[in-house]
C-alpha atoms as a PDB file:
ATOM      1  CA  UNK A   1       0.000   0.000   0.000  1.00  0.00           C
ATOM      2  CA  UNK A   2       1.283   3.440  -0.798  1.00  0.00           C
ATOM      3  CA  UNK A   3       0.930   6.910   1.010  1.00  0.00           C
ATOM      4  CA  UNK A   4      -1.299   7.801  -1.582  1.00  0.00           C
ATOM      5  CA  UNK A   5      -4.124   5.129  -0.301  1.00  0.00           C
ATOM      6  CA  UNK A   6      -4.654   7.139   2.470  1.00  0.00           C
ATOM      7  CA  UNK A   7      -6.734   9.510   0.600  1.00  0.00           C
ATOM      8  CA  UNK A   8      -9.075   6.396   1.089  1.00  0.00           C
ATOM      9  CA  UNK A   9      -9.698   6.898   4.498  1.00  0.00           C
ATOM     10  CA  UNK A  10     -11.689  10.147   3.785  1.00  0.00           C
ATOM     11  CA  UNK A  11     -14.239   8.501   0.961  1.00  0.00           C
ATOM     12  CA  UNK A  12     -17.877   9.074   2.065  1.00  0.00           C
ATOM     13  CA  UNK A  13     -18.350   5.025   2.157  1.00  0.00           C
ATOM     14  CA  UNK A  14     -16.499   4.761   5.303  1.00  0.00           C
ATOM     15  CA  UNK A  15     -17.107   8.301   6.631  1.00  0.00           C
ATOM     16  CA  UNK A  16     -20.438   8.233   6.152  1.00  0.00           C
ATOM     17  CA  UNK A  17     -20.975   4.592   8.269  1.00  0.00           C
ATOM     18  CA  UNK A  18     -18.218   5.967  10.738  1.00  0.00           C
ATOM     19  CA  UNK A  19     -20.488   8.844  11.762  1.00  0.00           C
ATOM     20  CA  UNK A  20     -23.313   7.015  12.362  1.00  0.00           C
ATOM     21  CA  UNK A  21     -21.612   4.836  14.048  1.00  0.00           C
ATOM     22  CA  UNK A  22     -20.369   7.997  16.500  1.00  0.00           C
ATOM     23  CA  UNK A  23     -24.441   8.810  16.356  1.00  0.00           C
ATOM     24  CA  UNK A  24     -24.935   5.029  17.347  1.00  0.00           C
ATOM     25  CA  UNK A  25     -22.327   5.277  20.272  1.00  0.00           C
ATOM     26  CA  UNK A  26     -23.763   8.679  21.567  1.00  0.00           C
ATOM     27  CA  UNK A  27     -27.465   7.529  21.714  1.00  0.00           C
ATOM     28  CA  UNK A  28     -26.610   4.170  23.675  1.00  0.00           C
ATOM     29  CA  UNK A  29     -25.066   6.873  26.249  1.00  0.00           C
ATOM     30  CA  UNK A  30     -28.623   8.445  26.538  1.00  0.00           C
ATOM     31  CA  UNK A  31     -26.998  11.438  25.465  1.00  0.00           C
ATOM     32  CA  UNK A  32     -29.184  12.783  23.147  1.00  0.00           C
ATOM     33  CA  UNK A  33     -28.295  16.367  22.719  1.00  0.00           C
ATOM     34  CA  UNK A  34     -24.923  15.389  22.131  1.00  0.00           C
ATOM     35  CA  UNK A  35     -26.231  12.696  19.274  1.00  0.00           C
ATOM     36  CA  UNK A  36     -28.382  15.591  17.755  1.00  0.00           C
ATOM     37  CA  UNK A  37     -25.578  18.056  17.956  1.00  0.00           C
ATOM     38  CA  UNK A  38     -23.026  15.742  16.287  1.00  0.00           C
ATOM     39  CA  UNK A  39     -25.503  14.672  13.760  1.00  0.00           C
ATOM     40  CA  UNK A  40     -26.061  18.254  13.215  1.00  0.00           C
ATOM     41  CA  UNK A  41     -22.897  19.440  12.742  1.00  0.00           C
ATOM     42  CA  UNK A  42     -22.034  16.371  10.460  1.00  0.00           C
ATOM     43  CA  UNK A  43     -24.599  16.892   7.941  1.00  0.00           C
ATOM     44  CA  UNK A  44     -23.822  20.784   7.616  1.00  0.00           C
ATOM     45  CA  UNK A  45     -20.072  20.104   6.859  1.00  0.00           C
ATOM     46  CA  UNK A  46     -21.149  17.212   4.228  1.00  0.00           C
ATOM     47  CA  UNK A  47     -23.982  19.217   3.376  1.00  0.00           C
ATOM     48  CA  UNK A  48     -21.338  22.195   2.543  1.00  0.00           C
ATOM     49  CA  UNK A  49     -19.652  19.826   0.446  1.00  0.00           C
ATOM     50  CA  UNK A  50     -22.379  18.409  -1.777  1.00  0.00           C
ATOM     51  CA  UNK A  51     -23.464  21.788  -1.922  1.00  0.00           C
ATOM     52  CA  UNK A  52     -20.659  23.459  -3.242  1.00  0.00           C
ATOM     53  CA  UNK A  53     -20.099  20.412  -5.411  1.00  0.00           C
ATOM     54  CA  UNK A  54     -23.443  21.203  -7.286  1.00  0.00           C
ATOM     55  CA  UNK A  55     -22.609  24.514  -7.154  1.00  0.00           C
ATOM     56  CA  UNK A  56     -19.884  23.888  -9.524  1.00  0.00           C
ATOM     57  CA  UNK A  57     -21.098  21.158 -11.647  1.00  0.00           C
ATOM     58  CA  UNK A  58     -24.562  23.290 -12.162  1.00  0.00           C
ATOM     59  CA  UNK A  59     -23.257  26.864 -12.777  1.00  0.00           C
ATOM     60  CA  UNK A  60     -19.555  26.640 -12.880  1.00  0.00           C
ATOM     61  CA  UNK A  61     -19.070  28.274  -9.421  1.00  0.00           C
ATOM     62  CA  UNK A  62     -15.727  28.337  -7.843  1.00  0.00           C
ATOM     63  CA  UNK A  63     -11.931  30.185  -7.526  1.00  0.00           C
ATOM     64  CA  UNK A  64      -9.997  29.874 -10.210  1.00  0.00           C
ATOM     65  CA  UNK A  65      -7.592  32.024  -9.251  1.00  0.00           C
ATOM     66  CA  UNK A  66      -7.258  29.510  -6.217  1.00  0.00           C
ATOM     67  CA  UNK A  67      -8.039  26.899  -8.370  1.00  0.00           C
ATOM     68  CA  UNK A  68     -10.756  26.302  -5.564  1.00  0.00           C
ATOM     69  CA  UNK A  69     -14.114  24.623  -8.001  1.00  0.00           C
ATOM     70  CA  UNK A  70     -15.348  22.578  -4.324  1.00  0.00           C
ATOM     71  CA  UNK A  71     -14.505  21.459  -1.015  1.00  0.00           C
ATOM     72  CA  UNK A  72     -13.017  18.278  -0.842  1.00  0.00           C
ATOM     73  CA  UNK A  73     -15.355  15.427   0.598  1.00  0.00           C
ATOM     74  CA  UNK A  74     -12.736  13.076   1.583  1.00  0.00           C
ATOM     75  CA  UNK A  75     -10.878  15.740   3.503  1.00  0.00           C
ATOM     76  CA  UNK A  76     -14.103  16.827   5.573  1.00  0.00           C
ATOM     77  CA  UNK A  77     -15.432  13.570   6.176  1.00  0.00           C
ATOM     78  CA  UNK A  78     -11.971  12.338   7.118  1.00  0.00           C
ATOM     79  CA  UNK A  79     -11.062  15.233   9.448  1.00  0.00           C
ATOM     80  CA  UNK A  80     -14.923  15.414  10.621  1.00  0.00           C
ATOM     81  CA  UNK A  81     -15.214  11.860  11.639  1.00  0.00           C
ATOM     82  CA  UNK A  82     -11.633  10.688  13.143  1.00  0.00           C
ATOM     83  CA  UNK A  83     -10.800  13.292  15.651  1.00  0.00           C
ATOM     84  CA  UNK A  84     -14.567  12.363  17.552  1.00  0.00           C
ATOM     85  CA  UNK A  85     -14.298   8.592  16.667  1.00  0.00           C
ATOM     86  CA  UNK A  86     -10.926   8.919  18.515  1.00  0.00           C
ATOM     87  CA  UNK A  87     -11.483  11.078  21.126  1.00  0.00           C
ATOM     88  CA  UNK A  88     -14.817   8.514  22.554  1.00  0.00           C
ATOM     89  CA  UNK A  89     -12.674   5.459  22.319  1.00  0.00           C
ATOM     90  CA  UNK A  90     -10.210   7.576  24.729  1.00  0.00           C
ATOM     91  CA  UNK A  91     -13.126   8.811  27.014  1.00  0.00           C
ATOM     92  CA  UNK A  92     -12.129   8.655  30.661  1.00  0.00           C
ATOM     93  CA  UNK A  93      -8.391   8.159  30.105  1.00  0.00           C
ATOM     94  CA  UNK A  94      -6.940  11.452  31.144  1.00  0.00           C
ATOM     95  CA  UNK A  95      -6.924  14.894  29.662  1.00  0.00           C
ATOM     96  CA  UNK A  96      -3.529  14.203  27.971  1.00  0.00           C
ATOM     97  CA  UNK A  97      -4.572  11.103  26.055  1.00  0.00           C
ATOM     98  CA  UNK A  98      -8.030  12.830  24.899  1.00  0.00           C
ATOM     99  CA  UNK A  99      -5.859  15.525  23.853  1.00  0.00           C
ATOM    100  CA  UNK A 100      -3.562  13.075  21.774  1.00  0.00           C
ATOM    101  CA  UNK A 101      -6.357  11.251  20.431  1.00  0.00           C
ATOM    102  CA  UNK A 102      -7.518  14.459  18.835  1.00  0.00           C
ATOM    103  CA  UNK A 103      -4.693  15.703  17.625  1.00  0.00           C
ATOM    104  CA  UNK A 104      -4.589  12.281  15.928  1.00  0.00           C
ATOM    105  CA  UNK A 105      -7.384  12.891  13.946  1.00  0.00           C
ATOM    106  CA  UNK A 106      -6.873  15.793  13.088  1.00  0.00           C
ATOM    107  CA  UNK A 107      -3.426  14.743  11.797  1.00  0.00           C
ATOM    108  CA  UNK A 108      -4.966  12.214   9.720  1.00  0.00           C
ATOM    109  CA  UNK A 109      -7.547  14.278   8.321  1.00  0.00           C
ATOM    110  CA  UNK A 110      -4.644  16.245   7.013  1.00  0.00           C
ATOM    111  CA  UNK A 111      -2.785  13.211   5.974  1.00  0.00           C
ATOM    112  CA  UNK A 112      -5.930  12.321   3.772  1.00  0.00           C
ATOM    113  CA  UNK A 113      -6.001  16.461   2.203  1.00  0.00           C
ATOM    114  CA  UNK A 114      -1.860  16.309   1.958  1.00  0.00           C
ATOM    115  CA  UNK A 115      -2.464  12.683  -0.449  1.00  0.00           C
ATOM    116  CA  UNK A 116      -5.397  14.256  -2.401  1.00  0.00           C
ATOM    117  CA  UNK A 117      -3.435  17.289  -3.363  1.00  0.00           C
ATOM    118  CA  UNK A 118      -0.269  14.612  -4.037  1.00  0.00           C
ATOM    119  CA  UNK A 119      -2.715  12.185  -5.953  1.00  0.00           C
ATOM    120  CA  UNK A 120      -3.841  14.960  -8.338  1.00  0.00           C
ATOM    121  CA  UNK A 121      -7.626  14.331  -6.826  1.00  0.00           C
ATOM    122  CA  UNK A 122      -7.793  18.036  -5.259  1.00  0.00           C
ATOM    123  CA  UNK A 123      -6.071  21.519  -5.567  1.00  0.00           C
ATOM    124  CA  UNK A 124      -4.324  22.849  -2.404  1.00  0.00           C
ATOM    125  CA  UNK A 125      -7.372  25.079  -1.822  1.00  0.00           C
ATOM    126  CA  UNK A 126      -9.694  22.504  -1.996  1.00  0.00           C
ATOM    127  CA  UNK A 127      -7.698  20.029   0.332  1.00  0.00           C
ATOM    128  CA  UNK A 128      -7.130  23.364   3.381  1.00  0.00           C
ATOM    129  CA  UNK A 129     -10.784  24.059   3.052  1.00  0.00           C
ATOM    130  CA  UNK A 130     -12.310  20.817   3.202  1.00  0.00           C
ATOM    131  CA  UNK A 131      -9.643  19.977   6.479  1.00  0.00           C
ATOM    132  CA  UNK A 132     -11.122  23.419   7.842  1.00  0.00           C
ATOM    133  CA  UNK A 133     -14.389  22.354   7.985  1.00  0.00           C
ATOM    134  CA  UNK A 134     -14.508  18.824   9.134  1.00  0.00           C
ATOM    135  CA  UNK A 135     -12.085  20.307  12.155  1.00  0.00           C
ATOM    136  CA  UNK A 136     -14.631  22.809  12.871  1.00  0.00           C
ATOM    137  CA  UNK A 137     -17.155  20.178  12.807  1.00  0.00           C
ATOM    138  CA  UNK A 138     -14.684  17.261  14.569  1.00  0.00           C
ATOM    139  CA  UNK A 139     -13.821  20.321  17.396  1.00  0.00           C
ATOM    140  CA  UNK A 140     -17.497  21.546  17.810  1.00  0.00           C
ATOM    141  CA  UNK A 141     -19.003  18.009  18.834  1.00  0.00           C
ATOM    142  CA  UNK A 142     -16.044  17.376  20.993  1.00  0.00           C
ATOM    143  CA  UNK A 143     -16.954  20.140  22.622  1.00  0.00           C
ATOM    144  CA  UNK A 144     -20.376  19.673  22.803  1.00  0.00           C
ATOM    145  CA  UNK A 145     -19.324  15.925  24.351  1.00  0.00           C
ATOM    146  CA  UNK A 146     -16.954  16.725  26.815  1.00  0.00           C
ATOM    147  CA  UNK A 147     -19.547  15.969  29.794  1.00  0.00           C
ATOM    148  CA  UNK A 148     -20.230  12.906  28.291  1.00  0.00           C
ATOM    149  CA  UNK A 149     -21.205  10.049  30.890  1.00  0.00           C
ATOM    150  CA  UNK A 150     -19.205   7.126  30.039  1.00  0.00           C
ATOM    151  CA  UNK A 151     -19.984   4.649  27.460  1.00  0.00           C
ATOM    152  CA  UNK A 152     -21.318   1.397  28.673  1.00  0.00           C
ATOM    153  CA  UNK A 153     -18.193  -0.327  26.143  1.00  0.00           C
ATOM    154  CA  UNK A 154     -20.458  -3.286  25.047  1.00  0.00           C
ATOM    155  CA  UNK A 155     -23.507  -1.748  24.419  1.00  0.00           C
ATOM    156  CA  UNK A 156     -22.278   1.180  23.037  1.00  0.00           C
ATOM    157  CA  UNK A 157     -19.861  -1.143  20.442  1.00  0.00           C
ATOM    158  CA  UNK A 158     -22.688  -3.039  19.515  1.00  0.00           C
ATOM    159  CA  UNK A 159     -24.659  -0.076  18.704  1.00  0.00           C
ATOM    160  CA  UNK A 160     -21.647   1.363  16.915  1.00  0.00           C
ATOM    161  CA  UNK A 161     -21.047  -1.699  15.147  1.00  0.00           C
ATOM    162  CA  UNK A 162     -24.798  -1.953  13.591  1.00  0.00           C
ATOM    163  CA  UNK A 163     -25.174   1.445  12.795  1.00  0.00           C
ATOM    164  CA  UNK A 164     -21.589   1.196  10.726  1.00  0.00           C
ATOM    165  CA  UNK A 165     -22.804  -2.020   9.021  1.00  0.00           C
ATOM    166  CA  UNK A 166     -26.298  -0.708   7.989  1.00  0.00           C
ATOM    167  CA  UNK A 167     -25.132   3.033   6.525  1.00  0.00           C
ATOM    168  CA  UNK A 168     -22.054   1.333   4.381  1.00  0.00           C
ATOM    169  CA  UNK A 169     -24.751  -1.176   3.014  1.00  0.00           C
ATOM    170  CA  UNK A 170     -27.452   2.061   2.342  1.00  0.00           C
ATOM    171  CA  UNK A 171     -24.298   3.854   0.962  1.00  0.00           C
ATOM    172  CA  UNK A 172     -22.971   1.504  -1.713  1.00  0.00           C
ATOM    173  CA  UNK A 173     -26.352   1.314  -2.912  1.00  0.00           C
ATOM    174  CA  UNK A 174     -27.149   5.064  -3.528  1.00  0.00           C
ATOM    175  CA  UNK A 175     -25.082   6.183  -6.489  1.00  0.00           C
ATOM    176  CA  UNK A 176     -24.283  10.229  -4.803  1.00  0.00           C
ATOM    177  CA  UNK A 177     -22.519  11.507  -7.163  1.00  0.00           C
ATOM    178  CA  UNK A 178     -25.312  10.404  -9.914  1.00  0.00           C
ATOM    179  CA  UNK A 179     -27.757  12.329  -7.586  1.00  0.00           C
ATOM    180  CA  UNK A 180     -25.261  15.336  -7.279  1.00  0.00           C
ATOM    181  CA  UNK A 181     -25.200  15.607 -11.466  1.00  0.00           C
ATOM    182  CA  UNK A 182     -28.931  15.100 -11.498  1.00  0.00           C
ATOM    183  CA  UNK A 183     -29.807  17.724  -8.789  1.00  0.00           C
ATOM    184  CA  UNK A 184     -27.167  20.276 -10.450  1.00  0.00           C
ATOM    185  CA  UNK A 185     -29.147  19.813 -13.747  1.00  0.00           C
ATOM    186  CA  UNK A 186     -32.704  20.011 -12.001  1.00  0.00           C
ATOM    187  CA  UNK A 187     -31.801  22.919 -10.402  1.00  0.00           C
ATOM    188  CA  UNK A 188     -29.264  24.978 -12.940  1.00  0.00           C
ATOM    189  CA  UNK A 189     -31.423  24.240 -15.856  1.00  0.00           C
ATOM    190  CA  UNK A 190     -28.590  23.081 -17.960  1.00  0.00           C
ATOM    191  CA  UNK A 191     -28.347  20.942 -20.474  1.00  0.00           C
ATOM    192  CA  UNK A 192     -24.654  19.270 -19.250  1.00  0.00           C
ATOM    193  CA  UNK A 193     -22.605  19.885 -16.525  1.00  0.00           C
ATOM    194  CA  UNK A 194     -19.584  21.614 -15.978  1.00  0.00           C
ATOM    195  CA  UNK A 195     -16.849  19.323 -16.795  1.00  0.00           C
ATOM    196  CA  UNK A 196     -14.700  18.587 -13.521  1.00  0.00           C
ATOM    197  CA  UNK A 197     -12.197  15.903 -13.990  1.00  0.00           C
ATOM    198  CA  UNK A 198     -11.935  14.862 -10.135  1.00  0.00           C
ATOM    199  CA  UNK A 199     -14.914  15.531  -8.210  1.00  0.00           C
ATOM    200  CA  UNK A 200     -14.150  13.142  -5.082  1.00  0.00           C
END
């Protein structure tokens, strides 16, 4: 495997089941705020994404001077989803270790821009502002969690678990980009999209 599969990590069919999962792991701690907040703040920074996305591919939206046409997916999703996955399995382990845990996925979420702008998948711009958002979602739930009760571990795994299993199936059988091109035609009016050679 080479440093450019890490990119990987960020693709919405493991992000996607990997927040629910968080969702999953929240609501077996009765915490329900906290579920709703995360599952808040996780659909605006996806729903930032896809929007900008359709932006582009309807109207032709974007930077170029940046050479900025979307946020990147995999780099929210990625930095969204890994800083709060690690920071719950961490829960109750000291300040210093939360605080590592974090960091951790926040360093991975940048890992995941660094290889998209290496692979050719994203500019630069795309890859900083798509890491900026899924922190300030990642950072905004952790706050919103930090008076989290603890976990019961096997309840809250098994919950975690399911949830995962059931959103990757739901995922690989919704085509979303399909549904991004045909809402960007619905609602531009166009004919054809803007061409974008990478949209991922």
């Amino acid at each position: 495997m080479t440093w450019l599969a890490l990119m990987h990590l960020g693709d919405i069919t493991l992000t996607l089941p990997a927040a629910a999962a968080v969702a999953a792991w929240l609501l077996a701690s009765r915490a329900w705020r906290m579920a709703l907040c995360w599952s808040l703040l996780y659909l605006c920074g996806i729903g930032l994404v896809g929007a900008s996305k359709i932006a582009f591919l309807g109207w032709g939206t974007g930077l170029p001077a940046l050479g900025f046409k979307a946020l990147s997916g995999h780099a929210t999703g990625a930095t969204a989803v890994f800083p709060v996955l690690f920071y719950l399995l961490v829960r109750g382990h000291g300040a210093v270790l939360q605080r590592a845990a974090i960091a951790a996925g926040l360093v991975l979420g940048g890992l995941v821009a660094t290889m998209l702008v290496a692979g050719a998948e994203h500019t630069l711009s795309e890859a900083i502002a798509g890491w900026t958002i899924g922190a300030l979602v990642s950072l905004g739930c952790i706050r919103c969690v930090r008076h989290l009760p603890a976990t019961p571990a096997l309840h809250g795994l098994g919950f975690a678990v399911l949830a995962f299993a059931g959103v990757a199936w739901l995922v690989k059988s919704i085509p979303l980009g399909y549904w991004m091109a045909r809402a960007a035609l619905a609602l531009s009016g166009n004919d054809r999209l803007h061409p974008w050679d990478h949209c991922g």
